[in-house]
PDB file of N, CA and C in Angstrom:
ATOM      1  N   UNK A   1     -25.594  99.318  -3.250  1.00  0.00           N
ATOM      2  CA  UNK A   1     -25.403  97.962  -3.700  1.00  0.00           C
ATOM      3  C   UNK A   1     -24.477  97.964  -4.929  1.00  0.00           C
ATOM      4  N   UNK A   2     -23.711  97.082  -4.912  1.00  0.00           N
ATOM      5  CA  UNK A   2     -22.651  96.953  -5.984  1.00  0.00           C
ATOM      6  C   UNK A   2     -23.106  96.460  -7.519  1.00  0.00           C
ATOM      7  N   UNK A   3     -23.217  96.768  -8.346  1.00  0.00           N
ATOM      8  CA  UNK A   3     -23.318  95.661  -9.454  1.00  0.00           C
ATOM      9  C   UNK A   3     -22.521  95.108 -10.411  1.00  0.00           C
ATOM     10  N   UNK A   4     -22.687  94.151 -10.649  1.00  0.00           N
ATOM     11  CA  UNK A   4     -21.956  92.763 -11.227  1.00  0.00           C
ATOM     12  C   UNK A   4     -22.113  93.554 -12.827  1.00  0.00           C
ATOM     13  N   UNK A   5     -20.835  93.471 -13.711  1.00  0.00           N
ATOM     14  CA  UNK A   5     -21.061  93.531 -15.127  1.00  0.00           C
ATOM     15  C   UNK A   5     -21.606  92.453 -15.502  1.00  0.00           C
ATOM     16  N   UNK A   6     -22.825  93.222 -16.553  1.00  0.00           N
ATOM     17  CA  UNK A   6     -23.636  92.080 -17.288  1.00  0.00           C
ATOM     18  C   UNK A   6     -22.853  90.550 -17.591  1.00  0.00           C
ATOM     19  N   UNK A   7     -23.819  89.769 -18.067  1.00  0.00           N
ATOM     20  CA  UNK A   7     -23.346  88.328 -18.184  1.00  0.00           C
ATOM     21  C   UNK A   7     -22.318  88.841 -19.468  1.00  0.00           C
ATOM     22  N   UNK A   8     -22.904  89.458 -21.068  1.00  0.00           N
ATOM     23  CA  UNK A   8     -22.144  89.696 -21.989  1.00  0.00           C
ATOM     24  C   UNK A   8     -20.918  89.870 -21.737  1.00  0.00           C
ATOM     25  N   UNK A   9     -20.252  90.695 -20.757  1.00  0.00           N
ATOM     26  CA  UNK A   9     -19.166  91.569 -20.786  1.00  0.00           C
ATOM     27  C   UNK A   9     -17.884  90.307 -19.779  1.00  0.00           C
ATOM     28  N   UNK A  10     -18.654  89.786 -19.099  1.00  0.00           N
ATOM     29  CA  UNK A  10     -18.214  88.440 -18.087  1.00  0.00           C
ATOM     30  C   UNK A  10     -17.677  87.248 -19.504  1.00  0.00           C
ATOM     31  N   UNK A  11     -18.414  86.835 -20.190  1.00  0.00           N
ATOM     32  CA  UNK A  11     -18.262  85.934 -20.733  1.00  0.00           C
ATOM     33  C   UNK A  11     -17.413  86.315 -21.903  1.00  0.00           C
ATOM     34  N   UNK A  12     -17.484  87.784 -22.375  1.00  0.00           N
ATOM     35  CA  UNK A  12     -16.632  88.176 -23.766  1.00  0.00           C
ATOM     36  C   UNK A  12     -14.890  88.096 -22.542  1.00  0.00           C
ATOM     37  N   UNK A  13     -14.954  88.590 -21.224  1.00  0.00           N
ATOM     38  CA  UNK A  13     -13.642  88.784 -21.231  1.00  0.00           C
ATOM     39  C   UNK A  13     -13.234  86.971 -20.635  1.00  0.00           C
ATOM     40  N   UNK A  14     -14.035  86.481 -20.241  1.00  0.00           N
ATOM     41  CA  UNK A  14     -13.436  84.828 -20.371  1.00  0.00           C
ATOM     42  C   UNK A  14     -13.418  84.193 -21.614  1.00  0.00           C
ATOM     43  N   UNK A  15     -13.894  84.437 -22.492  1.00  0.00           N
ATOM     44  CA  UNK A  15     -13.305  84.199 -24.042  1.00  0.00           C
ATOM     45  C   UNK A  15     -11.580  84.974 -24.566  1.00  0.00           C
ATOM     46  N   UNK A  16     -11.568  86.211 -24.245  1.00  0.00           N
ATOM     47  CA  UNK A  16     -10.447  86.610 -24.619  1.00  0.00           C
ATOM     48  C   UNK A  16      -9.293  86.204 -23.542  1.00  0.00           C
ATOM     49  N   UNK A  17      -9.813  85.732 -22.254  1.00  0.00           N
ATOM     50  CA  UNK A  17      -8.488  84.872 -21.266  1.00  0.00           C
ATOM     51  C   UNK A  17      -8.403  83.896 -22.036  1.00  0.00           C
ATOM     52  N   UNK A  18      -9.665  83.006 -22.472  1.00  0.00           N
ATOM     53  CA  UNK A  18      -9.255  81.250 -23.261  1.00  0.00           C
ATOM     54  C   UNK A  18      -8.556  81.963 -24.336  1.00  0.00           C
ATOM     55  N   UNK A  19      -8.585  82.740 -25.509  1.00  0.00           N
ATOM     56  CA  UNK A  19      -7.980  82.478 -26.177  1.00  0.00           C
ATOM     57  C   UNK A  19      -6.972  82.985 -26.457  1.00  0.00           C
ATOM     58  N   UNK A  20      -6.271  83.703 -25.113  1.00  0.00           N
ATOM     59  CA  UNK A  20      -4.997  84.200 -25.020  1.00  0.00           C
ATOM     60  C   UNK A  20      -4.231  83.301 -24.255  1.00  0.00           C
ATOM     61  N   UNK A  21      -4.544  81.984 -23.713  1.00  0.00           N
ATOM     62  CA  UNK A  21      -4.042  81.019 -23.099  1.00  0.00           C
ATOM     63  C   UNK A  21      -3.962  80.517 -24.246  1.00  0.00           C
ATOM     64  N   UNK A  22      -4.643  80.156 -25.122  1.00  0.00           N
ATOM     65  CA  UNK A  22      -4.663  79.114 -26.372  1.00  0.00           C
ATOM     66  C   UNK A  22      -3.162  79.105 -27.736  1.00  0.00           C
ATOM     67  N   UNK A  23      -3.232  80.992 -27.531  1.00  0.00           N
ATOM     68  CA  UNK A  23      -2.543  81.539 -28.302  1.00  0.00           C
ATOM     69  C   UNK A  23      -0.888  81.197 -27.387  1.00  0.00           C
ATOM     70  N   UNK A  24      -0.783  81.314 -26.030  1.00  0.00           N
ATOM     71  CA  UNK A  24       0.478  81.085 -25.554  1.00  0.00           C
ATOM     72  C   UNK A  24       0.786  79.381 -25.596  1.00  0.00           C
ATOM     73  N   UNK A  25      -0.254  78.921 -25.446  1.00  0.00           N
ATOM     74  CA  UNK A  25      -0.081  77.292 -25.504  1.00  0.00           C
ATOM     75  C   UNK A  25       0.640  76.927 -26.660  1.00  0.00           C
ATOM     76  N   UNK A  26      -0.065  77.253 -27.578  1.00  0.00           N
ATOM     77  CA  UNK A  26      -0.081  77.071 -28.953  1.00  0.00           C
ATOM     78  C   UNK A  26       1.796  77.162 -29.630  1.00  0.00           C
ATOM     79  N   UNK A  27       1.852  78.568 -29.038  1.00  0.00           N
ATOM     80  CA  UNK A  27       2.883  78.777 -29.315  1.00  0.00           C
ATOM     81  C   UNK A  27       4.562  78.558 -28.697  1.00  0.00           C
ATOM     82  N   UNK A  28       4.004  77.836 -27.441  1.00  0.00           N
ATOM     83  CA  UNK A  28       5.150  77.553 -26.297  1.00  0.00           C
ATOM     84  C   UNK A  28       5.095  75.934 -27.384  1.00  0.00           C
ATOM     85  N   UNK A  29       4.264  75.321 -27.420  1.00  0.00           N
ATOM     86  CA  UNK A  29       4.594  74.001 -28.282  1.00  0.00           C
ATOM     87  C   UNK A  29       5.169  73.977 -29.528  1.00  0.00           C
ATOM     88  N   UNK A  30       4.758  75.199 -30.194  1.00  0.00           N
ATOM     89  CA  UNK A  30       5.861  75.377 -31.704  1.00  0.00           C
ATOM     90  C   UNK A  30       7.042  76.080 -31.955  1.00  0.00           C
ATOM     91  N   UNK A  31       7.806  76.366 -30.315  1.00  0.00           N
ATOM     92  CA  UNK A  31       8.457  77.050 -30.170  1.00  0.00           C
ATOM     93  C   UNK A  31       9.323  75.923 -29.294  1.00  0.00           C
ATOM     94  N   UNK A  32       8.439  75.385 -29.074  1.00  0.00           N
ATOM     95  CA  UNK A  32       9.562  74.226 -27.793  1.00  0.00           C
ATOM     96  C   UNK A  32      10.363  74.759 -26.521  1.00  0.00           C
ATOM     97  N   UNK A  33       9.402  75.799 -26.096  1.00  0.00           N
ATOM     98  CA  UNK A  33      10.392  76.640 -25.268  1.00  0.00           C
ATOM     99  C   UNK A  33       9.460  77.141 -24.184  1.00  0.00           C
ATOM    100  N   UNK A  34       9.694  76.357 -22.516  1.00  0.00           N
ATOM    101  CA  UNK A  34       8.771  76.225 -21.536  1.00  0.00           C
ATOM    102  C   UNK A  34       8.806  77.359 -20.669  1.00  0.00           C
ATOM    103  N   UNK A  35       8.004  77.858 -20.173  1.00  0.00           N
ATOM    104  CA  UNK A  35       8.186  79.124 -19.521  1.00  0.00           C
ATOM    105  C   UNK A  35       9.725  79.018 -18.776  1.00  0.00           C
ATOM    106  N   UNK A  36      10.028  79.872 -18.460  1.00  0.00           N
ATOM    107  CA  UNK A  36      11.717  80.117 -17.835  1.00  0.00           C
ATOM    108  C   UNK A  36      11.645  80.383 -16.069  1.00  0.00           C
ATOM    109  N   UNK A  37      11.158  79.129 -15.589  1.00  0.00           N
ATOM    110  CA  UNK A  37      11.274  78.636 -14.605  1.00  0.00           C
ATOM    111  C   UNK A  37      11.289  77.601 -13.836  1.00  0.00           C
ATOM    112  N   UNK A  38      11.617  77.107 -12.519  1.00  0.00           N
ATOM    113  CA  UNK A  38      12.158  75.922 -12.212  1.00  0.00           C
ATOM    114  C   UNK A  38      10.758  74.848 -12.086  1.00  0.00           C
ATOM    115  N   UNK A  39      10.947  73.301 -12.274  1.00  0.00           N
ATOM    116  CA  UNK A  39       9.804  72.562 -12.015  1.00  0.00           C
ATOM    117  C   UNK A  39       8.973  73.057 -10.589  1.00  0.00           C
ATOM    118  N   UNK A  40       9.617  73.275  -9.706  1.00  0.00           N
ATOM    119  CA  UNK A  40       9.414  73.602  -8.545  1.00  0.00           C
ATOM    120  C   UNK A  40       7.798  74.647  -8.079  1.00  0.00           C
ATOM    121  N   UNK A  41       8.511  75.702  -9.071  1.00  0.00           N
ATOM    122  CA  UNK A  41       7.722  76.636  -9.378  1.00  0.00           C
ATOM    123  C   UNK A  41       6.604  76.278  -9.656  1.00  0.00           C
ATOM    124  N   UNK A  42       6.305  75.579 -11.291  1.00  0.00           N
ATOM    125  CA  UNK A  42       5.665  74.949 -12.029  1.00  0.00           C
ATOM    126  C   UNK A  42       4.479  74.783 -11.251  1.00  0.00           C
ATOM    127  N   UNK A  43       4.889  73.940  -9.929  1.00  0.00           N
ATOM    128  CA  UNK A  43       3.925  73.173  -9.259  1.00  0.00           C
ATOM    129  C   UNK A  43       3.131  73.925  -8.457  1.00  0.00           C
ATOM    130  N   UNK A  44       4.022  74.804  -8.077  1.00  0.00           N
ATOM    131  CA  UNK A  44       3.649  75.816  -7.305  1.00  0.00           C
ATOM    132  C   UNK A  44       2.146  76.671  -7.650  1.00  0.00           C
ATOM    133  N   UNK A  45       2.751  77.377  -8.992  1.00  0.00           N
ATOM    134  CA  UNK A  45       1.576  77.851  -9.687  1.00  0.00           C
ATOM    135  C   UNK A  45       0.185  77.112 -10.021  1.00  0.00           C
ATOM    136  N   UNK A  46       1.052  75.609 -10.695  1.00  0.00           N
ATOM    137  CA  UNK A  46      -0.206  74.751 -10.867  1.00  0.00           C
ATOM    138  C   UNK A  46      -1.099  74.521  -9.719  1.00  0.00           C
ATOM    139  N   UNK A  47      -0.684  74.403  -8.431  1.00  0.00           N
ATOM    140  CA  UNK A  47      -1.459  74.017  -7.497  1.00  0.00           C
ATOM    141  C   UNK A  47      -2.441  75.228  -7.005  1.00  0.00           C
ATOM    142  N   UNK A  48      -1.813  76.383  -6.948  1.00  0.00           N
ATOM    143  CA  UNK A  48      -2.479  78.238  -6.832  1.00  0.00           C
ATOM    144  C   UNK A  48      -3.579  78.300  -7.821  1.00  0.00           C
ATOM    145  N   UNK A  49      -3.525  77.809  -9.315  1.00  0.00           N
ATOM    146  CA  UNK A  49      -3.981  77.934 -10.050  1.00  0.00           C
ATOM    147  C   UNK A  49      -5.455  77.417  -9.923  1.00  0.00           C
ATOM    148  N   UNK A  50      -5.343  75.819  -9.494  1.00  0.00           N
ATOM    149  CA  UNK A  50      -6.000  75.306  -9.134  1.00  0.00           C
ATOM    150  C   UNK A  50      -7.188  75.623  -8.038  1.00  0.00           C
ATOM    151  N   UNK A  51      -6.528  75.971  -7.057  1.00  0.00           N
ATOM    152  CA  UNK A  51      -7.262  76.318  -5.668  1.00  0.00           C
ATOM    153  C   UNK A  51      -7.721  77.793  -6.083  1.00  0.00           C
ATOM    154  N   UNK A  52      -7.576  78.804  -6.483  1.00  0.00           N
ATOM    155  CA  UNK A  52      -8.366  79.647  -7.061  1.00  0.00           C
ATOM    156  C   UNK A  52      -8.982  79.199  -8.408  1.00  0.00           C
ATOM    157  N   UNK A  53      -9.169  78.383  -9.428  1.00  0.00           N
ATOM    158  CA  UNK A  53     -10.123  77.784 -10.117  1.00  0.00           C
ATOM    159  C   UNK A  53     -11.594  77.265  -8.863  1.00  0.00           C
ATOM    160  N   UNK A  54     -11.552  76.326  -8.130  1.00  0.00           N
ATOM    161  CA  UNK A  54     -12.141  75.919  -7.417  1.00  0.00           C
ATOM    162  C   UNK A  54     -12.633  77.190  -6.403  1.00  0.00           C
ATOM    163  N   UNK A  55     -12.070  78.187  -5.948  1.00  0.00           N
ATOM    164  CA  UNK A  55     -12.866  78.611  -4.750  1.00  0.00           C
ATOM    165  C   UNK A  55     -13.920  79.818  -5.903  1.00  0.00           C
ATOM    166  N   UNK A  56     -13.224  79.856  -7.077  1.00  0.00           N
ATOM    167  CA  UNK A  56     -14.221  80.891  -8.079  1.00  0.00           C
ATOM    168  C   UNK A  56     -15.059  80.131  -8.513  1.00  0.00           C
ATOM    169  N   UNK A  57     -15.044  79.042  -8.849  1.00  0.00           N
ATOM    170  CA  UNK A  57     -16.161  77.732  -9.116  1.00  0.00           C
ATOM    171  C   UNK A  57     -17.263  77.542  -8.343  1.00  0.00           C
ATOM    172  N   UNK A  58     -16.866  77.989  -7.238  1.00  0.00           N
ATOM    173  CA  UNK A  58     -18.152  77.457  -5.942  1.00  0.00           C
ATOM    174  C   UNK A  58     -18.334  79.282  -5.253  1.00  0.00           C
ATOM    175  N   UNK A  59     -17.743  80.333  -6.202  1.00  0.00           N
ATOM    176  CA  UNK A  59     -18.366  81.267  -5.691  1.00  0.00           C
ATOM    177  C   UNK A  59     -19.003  82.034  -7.354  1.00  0.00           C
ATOM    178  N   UNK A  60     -18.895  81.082  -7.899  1.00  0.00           N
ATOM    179  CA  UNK A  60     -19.544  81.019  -9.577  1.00  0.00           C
ATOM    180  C   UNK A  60     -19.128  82.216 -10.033  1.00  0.00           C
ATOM    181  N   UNK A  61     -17.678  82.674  -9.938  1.00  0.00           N
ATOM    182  CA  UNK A  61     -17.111  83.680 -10.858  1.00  0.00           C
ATOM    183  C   UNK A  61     -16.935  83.129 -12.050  1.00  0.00           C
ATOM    184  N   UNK A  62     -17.600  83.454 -13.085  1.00  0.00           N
ATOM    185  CA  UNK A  62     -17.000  82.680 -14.194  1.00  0.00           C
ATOM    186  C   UNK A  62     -15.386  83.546 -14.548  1.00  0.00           C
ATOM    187  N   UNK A  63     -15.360  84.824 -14.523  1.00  0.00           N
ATOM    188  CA  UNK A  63     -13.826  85.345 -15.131  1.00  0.00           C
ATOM    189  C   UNK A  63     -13.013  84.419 -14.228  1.00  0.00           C
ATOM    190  N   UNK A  64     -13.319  84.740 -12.760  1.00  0.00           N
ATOM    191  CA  UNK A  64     -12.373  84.014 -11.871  1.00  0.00           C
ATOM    192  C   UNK A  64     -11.399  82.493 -11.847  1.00  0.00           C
ATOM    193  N   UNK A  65     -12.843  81.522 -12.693  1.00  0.00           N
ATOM    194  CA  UNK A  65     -12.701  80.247 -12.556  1.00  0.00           C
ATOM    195  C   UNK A  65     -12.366  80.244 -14.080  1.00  0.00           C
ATOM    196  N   UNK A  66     -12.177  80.910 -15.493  1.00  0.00           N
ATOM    197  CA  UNK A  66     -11.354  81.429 -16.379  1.00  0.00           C
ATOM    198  C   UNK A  66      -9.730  81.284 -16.110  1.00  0.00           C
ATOM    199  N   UNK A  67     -10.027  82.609 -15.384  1.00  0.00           N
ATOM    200  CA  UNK A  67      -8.267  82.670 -15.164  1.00  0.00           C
ATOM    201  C   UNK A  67      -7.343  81.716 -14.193  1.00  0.00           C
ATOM    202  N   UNK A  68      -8.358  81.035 -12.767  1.00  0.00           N
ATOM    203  CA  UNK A  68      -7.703  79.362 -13.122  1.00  0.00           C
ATOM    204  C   UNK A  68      -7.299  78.849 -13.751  1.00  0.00           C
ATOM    205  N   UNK A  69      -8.140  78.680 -14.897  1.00  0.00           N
ATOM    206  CA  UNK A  69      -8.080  78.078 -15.694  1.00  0.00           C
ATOM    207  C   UNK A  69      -7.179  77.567 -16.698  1.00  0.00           C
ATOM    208  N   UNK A  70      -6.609  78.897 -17.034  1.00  0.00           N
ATOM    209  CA  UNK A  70      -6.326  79.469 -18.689  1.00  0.00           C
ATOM    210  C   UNK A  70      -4.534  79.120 -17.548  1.00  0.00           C
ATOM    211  N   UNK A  71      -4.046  79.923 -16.200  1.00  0.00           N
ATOM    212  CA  UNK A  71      -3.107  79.641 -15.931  1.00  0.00           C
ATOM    213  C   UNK A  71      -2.449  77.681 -15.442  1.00  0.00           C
ATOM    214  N   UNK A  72      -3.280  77.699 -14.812  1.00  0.00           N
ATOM    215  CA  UNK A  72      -3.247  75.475 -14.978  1.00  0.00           C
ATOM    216  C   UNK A  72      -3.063  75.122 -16.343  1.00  0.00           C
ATOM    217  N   UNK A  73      -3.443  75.511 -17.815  1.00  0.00           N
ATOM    218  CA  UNK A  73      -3.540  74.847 -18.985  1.00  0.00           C
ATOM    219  C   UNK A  73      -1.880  75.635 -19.244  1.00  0.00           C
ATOM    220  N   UNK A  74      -1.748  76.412 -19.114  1.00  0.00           N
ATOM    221  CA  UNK A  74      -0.297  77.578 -19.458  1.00  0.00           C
ATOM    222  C   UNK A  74       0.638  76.447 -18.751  1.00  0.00           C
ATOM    223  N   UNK A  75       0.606  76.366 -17.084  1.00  0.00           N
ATOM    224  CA  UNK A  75       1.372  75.928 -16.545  1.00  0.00           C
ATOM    225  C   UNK A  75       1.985  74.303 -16.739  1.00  0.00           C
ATOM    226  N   UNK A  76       1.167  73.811 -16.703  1.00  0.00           N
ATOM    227  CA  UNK A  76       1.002  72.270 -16.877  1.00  0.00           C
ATOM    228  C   UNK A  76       1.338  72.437 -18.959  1.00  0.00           C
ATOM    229  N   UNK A  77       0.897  72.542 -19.788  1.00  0.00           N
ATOM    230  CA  UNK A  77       1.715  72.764 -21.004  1.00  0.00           C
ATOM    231  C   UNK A  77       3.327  73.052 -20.840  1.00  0.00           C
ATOM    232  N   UNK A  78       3.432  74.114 -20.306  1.00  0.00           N
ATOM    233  CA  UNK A  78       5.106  74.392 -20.165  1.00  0.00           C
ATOM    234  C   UNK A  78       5.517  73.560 -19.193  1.00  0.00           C
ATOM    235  N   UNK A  79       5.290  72.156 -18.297  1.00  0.00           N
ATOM    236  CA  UNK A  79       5.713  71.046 -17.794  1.00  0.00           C
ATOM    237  C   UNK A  79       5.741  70.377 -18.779  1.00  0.00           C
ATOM    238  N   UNK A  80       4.655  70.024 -19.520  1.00  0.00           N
ATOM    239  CA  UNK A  80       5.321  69.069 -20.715  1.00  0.00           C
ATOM    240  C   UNK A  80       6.538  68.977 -22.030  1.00  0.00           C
ATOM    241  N   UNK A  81       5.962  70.563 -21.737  1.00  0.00           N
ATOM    242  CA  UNK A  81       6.813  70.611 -23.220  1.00  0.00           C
ATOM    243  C   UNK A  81       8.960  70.674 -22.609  1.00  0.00           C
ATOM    244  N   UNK A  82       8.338  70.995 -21.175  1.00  0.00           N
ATOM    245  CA  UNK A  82      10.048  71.003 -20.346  1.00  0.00           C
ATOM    246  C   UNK A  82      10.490  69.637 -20.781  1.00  0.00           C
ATOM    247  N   UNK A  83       9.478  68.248 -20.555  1.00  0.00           N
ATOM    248  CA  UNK A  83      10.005  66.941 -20.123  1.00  0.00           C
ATOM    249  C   UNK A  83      10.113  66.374 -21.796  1.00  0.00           C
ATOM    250  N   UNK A  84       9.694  67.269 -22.679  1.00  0.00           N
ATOM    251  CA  UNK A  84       9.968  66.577 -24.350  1.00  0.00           C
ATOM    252  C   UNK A  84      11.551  67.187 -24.602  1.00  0.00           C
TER     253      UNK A  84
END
């Protein structure tokens, strides 16, 4: 039988995805400078991002539904900051 790393070790490394998304957010807005690819893309990812948020959600990965996460907030930030 396989085992799952403890809850601790699950939740410390979805803290260090949020706040390495936080740290790129952060800094794509004080930098004014959107990831270096086409809107196209953008959507692309955002929508991937999404649909693996959701299928880790309902298979209660928390890292999984994390790194959804953290990439939708990345992606969708560097759409806005494209259209300022």
């Amino acid at each position: 039988m396989e085992q799952k790393p403890f809850r601790g070790l699950r939740i410390l490394i979805a803290t260090l995805l949020g706040i390495a998304a936080l740290f790129m957010i952060g800094n794509m807005v004080m930098m004014r400078e959107p990831l270096t690819f086409s809107v196209l893309w953008h959507w692309v990812f955002i929508i991937g991002f999404l649909a693996i948020s959701f299928i880790n959600l309902r298979a209660k990965s928390f890292v999984g539904t994390s790194i959804g996460l953290s990439g939708f907030a990345i992606c969708l930030t560097s759409l806005i900051v494209m259209a300022l």
